[in-house]
Protein backbone atom coordinates (compact mmCIF):
# COMPACT_ATOMS: atom_id res chain seq x y z
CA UNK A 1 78.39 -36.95 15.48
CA UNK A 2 80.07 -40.30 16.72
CA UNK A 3 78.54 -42.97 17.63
CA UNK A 4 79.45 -42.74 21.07
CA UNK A 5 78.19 -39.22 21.26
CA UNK A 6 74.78 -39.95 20.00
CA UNK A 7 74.20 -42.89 22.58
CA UNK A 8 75.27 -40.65 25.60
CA UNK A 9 72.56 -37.64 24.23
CA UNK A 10 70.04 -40.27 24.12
CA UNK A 11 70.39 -41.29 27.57
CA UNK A 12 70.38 -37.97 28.80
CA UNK A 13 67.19 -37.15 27.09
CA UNK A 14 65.94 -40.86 28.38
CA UNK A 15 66.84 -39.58 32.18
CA UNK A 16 65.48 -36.33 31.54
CA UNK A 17 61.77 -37.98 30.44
CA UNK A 18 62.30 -40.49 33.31
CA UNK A 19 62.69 -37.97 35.84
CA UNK A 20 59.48 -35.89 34.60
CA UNK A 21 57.56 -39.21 35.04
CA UNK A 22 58.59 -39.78 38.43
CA UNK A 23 57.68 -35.98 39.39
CA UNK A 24 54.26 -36.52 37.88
CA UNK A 25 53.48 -39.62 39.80
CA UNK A 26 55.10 -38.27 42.70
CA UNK A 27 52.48 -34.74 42.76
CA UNK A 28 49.60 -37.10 41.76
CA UNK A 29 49.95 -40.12 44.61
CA UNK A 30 49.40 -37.41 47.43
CA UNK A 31 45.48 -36.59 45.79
CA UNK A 32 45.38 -40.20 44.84
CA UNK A 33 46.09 -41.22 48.38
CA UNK A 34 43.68 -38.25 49.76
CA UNK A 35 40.94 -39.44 47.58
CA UNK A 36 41.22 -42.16 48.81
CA UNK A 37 41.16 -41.97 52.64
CA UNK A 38 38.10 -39.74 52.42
CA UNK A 39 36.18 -41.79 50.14
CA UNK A 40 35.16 -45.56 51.47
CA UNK A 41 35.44 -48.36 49.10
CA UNK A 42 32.35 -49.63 47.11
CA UNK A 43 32.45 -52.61 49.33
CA UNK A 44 32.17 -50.07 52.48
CA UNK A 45 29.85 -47.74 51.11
CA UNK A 46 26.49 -47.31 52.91
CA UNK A 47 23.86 -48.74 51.29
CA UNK A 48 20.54 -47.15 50.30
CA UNK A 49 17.46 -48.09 51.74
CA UNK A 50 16.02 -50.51 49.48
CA UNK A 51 20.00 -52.29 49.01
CA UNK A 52 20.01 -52.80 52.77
CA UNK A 53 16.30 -53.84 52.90
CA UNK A 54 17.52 -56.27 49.94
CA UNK A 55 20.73 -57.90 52.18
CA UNK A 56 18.23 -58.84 55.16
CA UNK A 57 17.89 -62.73 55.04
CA UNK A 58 14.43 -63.45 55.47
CA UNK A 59 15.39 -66.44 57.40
CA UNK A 60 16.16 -64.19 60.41
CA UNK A 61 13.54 -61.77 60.69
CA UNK A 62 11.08 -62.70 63.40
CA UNK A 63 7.45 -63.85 62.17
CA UNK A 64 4.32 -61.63 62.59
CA UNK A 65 0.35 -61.27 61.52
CA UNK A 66 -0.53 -58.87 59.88
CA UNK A 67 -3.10 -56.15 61.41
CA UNK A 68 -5.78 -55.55 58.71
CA UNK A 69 -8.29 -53.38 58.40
CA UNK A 70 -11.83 -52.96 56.71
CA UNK A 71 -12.21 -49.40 55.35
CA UNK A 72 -12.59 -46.65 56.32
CA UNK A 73 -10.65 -47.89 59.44
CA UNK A 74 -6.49 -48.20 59.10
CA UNK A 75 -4.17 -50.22 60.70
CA UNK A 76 -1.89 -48.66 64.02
CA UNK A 77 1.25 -46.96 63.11
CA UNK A 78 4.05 -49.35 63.46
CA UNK A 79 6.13 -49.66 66.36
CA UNK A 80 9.34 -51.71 65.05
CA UNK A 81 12.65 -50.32 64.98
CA UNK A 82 13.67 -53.83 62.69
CA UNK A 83 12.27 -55.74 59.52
CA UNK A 84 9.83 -58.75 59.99
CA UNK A 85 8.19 -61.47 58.21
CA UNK A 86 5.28 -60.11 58.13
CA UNK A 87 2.20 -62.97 56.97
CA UNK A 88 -0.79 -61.33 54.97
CA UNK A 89 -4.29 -63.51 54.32
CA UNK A 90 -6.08 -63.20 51.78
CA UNK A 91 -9.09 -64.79 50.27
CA UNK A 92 -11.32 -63.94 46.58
CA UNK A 93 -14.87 -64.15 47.61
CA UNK A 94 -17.82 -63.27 45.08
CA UNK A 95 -20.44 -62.28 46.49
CA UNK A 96 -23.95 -59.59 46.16
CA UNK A 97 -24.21 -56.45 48.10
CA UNK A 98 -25.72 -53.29 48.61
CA UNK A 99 -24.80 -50.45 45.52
CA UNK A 100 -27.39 -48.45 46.18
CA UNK A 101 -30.60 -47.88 47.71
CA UNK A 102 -32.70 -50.68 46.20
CA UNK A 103 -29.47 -51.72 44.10
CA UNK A 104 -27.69 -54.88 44.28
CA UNK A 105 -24.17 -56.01 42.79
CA UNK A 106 -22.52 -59.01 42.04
CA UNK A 107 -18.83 -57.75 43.70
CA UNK A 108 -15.70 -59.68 42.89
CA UNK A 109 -14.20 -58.87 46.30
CA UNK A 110 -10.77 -59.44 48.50
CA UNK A 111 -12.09 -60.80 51.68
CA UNK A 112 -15.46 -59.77 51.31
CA UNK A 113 -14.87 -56.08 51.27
CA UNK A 114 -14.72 -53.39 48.53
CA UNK A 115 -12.15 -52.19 48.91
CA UNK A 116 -10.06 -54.88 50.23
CA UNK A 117 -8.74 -54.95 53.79
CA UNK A 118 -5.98 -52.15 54.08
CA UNK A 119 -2.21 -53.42 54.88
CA UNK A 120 0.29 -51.91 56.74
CA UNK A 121 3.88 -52.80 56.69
CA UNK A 122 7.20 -51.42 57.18
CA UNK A 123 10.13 -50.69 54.53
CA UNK A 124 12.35 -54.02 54.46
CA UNK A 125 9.50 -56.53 55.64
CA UNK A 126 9.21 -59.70 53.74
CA UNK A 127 5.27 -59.36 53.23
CA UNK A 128 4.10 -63.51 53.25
CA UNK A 129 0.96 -63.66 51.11
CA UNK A 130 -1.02 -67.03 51.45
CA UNK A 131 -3.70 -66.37 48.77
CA UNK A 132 -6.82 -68.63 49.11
CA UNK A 133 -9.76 -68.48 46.20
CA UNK A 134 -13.39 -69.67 47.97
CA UNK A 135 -14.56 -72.78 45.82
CA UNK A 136 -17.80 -71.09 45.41
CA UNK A 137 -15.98 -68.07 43.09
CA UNK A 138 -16.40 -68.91 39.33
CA UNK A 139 -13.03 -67.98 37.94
CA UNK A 140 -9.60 -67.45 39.06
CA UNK A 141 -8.17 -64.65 40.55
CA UNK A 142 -4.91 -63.19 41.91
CA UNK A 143 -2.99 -60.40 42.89
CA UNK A 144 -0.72 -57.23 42.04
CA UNK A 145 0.92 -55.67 44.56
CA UNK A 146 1.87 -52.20 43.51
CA UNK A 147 4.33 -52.14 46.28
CA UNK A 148 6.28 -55.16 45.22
CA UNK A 149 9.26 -55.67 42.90
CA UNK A 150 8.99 -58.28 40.63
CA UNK A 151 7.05 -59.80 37.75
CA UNK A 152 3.77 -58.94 37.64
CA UNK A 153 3.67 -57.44 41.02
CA UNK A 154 3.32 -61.06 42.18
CA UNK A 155 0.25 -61.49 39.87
CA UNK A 156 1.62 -64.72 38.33
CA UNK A 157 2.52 -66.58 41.44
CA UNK A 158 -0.87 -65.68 43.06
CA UNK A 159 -2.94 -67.15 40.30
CA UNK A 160 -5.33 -69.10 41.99
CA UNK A 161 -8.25 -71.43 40.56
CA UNK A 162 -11.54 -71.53 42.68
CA UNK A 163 -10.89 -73.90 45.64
CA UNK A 164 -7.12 -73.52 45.85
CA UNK A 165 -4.42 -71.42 47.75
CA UNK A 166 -1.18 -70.12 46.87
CA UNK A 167 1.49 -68.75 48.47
CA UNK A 168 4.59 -66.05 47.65
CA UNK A 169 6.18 -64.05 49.67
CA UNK A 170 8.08 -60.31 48.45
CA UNK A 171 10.23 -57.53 49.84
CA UNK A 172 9.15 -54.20 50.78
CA UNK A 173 12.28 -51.91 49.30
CA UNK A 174 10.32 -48.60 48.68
CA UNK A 175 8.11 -46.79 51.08
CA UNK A 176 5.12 -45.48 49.92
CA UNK A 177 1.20 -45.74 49.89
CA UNK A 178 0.45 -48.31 46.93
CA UNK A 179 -2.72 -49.99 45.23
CA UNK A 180 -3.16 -53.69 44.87
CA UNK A 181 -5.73 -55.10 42.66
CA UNK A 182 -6.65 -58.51 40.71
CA UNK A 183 -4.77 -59.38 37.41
CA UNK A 184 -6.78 -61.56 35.94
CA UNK A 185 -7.77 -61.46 32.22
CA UNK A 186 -10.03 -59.60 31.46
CA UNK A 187 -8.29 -57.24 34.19
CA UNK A 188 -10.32 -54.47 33.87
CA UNK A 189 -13.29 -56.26 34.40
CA UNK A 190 -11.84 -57.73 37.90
CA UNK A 191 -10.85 -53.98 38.69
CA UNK A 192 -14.73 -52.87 37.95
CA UNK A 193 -16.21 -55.42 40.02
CA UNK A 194 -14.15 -54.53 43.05
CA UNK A 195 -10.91 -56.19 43.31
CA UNK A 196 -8.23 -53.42 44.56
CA UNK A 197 -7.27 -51.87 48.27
CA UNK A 198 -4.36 -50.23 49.52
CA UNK A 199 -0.77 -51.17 51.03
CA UNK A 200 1.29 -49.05 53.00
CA UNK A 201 4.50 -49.50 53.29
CA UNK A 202 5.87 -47.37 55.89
CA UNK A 203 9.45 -45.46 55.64
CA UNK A 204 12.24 -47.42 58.43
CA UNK A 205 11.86 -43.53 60.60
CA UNK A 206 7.78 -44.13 60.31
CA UNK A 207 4.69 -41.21 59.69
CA UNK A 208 4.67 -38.23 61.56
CA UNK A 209 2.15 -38.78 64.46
CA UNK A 210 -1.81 -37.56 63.99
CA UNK A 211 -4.76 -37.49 65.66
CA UNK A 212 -7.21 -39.22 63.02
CA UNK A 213 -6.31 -41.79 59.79
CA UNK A 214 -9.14 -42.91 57.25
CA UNK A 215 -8.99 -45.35 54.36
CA UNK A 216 -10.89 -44.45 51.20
CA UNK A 217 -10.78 -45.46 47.90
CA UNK A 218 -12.40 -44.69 45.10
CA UNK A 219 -14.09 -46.95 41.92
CA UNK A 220 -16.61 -46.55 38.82
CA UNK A 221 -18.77 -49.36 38.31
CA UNK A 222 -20.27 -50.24 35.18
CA UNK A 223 -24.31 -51.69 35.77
CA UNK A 224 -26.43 -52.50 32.68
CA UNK A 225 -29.17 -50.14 34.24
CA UNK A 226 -28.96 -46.96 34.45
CA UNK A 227 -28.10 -45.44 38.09
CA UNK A 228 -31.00 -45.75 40.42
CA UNK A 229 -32.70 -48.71 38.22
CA UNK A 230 -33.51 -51.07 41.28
CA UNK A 231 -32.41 -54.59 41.61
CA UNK A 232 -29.59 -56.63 40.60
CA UNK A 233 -27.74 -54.98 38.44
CA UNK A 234 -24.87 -57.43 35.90
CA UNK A 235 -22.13 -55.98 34.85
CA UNK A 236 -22.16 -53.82 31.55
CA UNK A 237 -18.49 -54.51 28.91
CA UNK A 238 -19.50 -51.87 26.71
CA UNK A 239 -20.37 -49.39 29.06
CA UNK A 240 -16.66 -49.95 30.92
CA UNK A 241 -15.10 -49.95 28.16
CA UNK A 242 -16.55 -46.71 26.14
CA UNK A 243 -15.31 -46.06 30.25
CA UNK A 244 -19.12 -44.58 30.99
CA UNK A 245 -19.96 -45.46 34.40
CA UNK A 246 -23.30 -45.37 36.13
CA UNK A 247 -21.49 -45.17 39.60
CA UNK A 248 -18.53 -43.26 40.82
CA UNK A 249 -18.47 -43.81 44.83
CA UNK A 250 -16.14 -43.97 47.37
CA UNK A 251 -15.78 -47.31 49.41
CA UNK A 252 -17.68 -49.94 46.62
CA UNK A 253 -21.18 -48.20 47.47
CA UNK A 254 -23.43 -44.89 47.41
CA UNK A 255 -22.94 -43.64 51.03
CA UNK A 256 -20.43 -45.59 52.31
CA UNK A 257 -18.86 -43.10 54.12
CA UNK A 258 -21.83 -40.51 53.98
CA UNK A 259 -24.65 -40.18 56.89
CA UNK A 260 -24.69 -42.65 59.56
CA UNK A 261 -21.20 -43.55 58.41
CA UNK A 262 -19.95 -40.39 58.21
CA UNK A 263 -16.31 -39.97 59.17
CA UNK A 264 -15.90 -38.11 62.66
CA UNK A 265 -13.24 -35.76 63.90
CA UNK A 266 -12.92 -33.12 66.38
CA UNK A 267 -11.99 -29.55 65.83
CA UNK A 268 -8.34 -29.03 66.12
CA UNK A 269 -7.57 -32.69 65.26
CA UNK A 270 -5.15 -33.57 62.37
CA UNK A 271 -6.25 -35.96 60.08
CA UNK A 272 -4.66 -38.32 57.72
CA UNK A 273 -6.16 -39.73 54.72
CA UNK A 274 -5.25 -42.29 52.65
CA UNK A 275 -6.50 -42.49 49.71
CA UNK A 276 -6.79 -44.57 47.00
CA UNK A 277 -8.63 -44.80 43.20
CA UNK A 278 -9.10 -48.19 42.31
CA UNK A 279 -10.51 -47.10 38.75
CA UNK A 280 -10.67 -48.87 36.95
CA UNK A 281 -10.78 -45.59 34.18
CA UNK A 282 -11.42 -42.62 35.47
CA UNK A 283 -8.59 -40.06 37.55
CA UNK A 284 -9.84 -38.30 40.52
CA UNK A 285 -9.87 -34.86 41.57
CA UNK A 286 -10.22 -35.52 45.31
CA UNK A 287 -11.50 -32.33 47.26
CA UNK A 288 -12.58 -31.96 50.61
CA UNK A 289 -15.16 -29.18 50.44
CA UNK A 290 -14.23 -26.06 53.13
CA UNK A 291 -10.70 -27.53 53.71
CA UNK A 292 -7.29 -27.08 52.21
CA UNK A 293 -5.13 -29.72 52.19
CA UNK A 294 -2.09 -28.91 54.47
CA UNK A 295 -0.12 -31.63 53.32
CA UNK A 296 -0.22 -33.77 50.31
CA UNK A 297 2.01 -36.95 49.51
CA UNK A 298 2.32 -36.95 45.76
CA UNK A 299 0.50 -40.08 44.39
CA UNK A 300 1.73 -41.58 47.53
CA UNK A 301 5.53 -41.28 47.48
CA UNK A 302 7.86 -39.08 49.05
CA UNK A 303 7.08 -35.19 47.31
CA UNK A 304 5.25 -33.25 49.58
CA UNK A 305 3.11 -30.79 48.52
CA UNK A 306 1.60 -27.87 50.82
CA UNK A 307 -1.56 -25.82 50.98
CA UNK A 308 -3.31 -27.76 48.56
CA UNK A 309 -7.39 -27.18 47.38
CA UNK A 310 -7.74 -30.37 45.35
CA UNK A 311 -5.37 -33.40 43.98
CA UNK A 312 -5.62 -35.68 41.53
CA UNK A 313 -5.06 -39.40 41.79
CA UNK A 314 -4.82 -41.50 39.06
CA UNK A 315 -6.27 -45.11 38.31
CA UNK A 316 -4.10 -47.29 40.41
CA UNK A 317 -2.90 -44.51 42.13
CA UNK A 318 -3.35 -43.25 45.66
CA UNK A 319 -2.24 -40.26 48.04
CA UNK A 320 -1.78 -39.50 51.73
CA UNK A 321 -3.70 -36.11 52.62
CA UNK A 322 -3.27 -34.50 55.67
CA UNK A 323 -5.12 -31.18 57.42
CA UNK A 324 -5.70 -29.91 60.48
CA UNK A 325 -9.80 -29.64 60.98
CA UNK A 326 -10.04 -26.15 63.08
CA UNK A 327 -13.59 -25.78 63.11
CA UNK A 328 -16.53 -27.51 63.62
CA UNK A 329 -18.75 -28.37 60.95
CA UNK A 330 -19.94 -31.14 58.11
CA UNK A 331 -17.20 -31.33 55.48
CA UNK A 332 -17.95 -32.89 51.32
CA UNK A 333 -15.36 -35.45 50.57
CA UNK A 334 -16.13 -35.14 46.65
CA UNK A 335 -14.23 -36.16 43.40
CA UNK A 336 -14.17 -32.48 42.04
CA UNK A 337 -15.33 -33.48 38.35
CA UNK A 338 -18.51 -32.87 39.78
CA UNK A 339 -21.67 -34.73 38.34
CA UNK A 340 -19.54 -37.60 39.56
CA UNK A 341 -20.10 -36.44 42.85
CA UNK A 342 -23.80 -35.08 42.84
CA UNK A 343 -25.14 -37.03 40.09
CA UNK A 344 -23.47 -41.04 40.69
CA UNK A 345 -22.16 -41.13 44.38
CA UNK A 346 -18.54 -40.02 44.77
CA UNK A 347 -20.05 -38.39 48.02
CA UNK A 348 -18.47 -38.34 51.78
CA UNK A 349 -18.53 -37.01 54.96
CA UNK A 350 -16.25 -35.60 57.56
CA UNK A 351 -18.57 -34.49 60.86
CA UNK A 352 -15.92 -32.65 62.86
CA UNK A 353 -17.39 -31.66 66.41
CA UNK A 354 -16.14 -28.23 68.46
CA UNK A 355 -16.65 -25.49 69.41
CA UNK A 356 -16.84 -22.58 66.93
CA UNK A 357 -14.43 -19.92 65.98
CA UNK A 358 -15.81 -16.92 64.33
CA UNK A 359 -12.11 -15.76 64.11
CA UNK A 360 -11.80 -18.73 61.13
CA UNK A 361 -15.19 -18.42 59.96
CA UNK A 362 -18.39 -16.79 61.10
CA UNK A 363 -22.32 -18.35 60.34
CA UNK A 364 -24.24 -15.78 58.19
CA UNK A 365 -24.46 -12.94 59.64
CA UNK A 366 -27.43 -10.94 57.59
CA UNK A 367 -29.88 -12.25 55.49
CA UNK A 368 -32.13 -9.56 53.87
CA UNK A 369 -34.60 -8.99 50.41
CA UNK A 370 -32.43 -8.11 47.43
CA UNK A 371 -32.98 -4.30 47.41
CA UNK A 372 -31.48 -4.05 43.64
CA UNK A 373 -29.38 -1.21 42.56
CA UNK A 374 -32.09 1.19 41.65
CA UNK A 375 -34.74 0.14 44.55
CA UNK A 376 -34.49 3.16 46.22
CA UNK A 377 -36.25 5.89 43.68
CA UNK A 378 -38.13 3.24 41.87
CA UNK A 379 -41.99 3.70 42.41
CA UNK A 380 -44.35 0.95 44.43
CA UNK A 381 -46.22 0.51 42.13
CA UNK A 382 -44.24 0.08 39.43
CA UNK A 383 -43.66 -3.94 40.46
CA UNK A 384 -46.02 -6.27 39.46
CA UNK A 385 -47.28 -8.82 41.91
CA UNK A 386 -45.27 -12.15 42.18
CA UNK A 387 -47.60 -15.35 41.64
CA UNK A 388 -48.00 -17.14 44.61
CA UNK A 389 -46.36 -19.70 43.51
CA UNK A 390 -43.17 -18.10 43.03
CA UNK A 391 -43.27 -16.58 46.31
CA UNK A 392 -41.84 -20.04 47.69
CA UNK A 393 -39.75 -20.64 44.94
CA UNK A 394 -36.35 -18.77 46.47
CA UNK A 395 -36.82 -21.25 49.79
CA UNK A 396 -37.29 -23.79 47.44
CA UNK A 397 -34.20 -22.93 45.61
CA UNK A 398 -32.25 -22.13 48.89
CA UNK A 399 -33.23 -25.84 50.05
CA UNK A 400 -32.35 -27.59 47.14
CA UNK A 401 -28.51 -25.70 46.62
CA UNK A 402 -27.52 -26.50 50.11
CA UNK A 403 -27.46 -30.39 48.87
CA UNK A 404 -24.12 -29.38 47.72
CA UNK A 405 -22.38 -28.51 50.75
């Protein structure tokens, strides 16, 4: 083949190729330009929640106080529609108070309460912490915010010596119902002698409206004498850390939410609970005894779990349980590993108030002398007489089981 034959094959093939290419690019700009139009660009894309809470300049959000709240009481729902600075005081105060009947603690405390005063936010506040620790504490404390993003949940810049204050400020990206709790070495001994409450941090489109919210949370304490041993009772390392308390309770003391401070409702109310488990060890099987739980945010987030008997919250955990109360009556908050509950305090109340509805649930409705299965043709006097002293012992009995309920 000449020379000039070969160079005029080669630039048909070369047009040939060139051609192909420009019918590939010209079927793929068409889905290339589709694409395109129907997709934004990164730059446009809407931003999730916690971005956009992220791109608010603190600068510009207006300045608020925070409403606190001593438990079991909780803060009102938010009203905002926007972010805000949002300033939060707390203060470390040691201090001796009630356990028990006849039993006194030394409590490591968040503005004198255990737990410490519940906080209620909204997703995309800047939370302003000014952190104050009373000269009279003997050590340091600070503070871990469950809720916050960022080293140490803010433990490190809240580390406060007696007699000082410090201040940090962080942003509320997630919603959610979160613990907070001193970090101080040793930090489980801060946890045991009180040092936790609870943070909400409301979603932007807020909680579904109810009639009644309650803040609980629950803690084991550790006392060198055994449960009931009267007096002040110090603190006990070994026991807290073979993680065998003398006192499981609800709300830093035996009864604190039990009897005269029972929680009240009224039948066909929904209530709200939040609760909490400070720990610092043990996980708790929260149960509300002759309820089911109709609603049950999973250890506080956003999974929603329905018809629910009991649920279990870990240390520095928490949950938001709701229910509707449809009958009158005197409902057992208990942890549901039971001697807890019977045996070192992790005892409540709910007194709802109503009128009954035998349609739900009826009272007793016989009551009568076991007859037994063969009672009938057995002969008189083929039963021996009972003592006398057993005669009372199935009132007794009676009397003694209805503790439980």
């Amino acid at each position: 083949m000449t020379t000039m034959k070969r160079q005029a094959l080669a630039a048909i093939i070369a047009s040939v190729f060139a051609l192909a290419a420009c019918g590939e690019q010209a079927a793929q700009k068409p889905a290339e330009q589709t694409a395109s139009a129907s997709a934004p660009a990164a730059s446009e894309a809407p931003a999730s929640g916690a971005q956009a809470a992220a791109e608010t300049p603190a600068a510009e959000l207006p300045v608020i106080d925070a409403v606190t709240t001593h438990a079991p009481e909780v803060p009102p729902a938010i009203d905002r529609d926007h972010p805000a600075r949002v300033r939060v005081k707390m203060e470390t105060v040691e201090k001796t108070m009630k356990m028990d009947d006849g039993v006194e603690y030394h409590y490591w405390t968040f503005n004198g309460d255990v737990p410490g005063r519940m906080i209620r936010v909204r997703e995309g506040d800047t939370v302003e912490v000014e952190f104050s620790n009373n000269p009279s504490s003997t050590v340091p404390h600070n503070v871990d915010f469950h809720a916050a993003t960022g080293q140490g949940g803010g433990a490190e810049a809240s580390f406060t010596a007696p007699g000082r204050t410090s201040t940090f400020s962080f942003k509320a990206l997630q919603p959610g119902l979160y613990i907070y709790h001193c970090a101080v070495a040793p930090v489980g001994m801060h946890i045991a002698n009180g040092m936790y409450g609870l943070i909400l941090v409301e979603p932007k489109e807020g909680l579904p409206k109810v009639d009644k919210e309650f803040y609980i949370v629950q803690g084991d304490f550790y006392t060198k004498g055994k449960k009931g041993a009267q007096g002040l009772q110090p603190f006990d390392m070994d026991k807290a850390i073979a993680e065998q308390p003398e006192y499981v309770v609800f709300n830093g003391h035996v009864g604190a939410i039990a009897g005269d401070n029972a929680l009240k409702a009224k039948a066909g109310e929904t209530v709200r609970m939040y609760v909490g488990n400070g720990g610092p060890n043990l996980v708790s099987s929260f149960h509300v005894i002759g309820e089911i739980f109709d609603k049950v945010y999973v250890e506080g987030g956003k999974l929603i779990n329905e018809n629910v008997q009991s649920t279990l919250i870990p240390a520095g955990g928490a949950a938001i349980i709701e229910f509707k109360a449809d009958i009158p009556g005197s409902y057992t908050l208990v942890d549901h590993s039971i001697f807890r509950a019977f045996n070192k305090g992790a005892l409540g109340q709910l007194k709802v108030e109503g009128a009954e509805n035998a349609e739900i649930m009826t009272k007793k409705l016989e009551d009568k002398a076991y007859a037994g299965s063969g009672a009938a043709s057995a002969p008189a006097a083929s039963a021996p007489a009972a003592p006398a002293s057993s005669a009372a012992a199935p009132a007794s009995a009676a009397s003694a089981g209805k503790g439980g309920y």
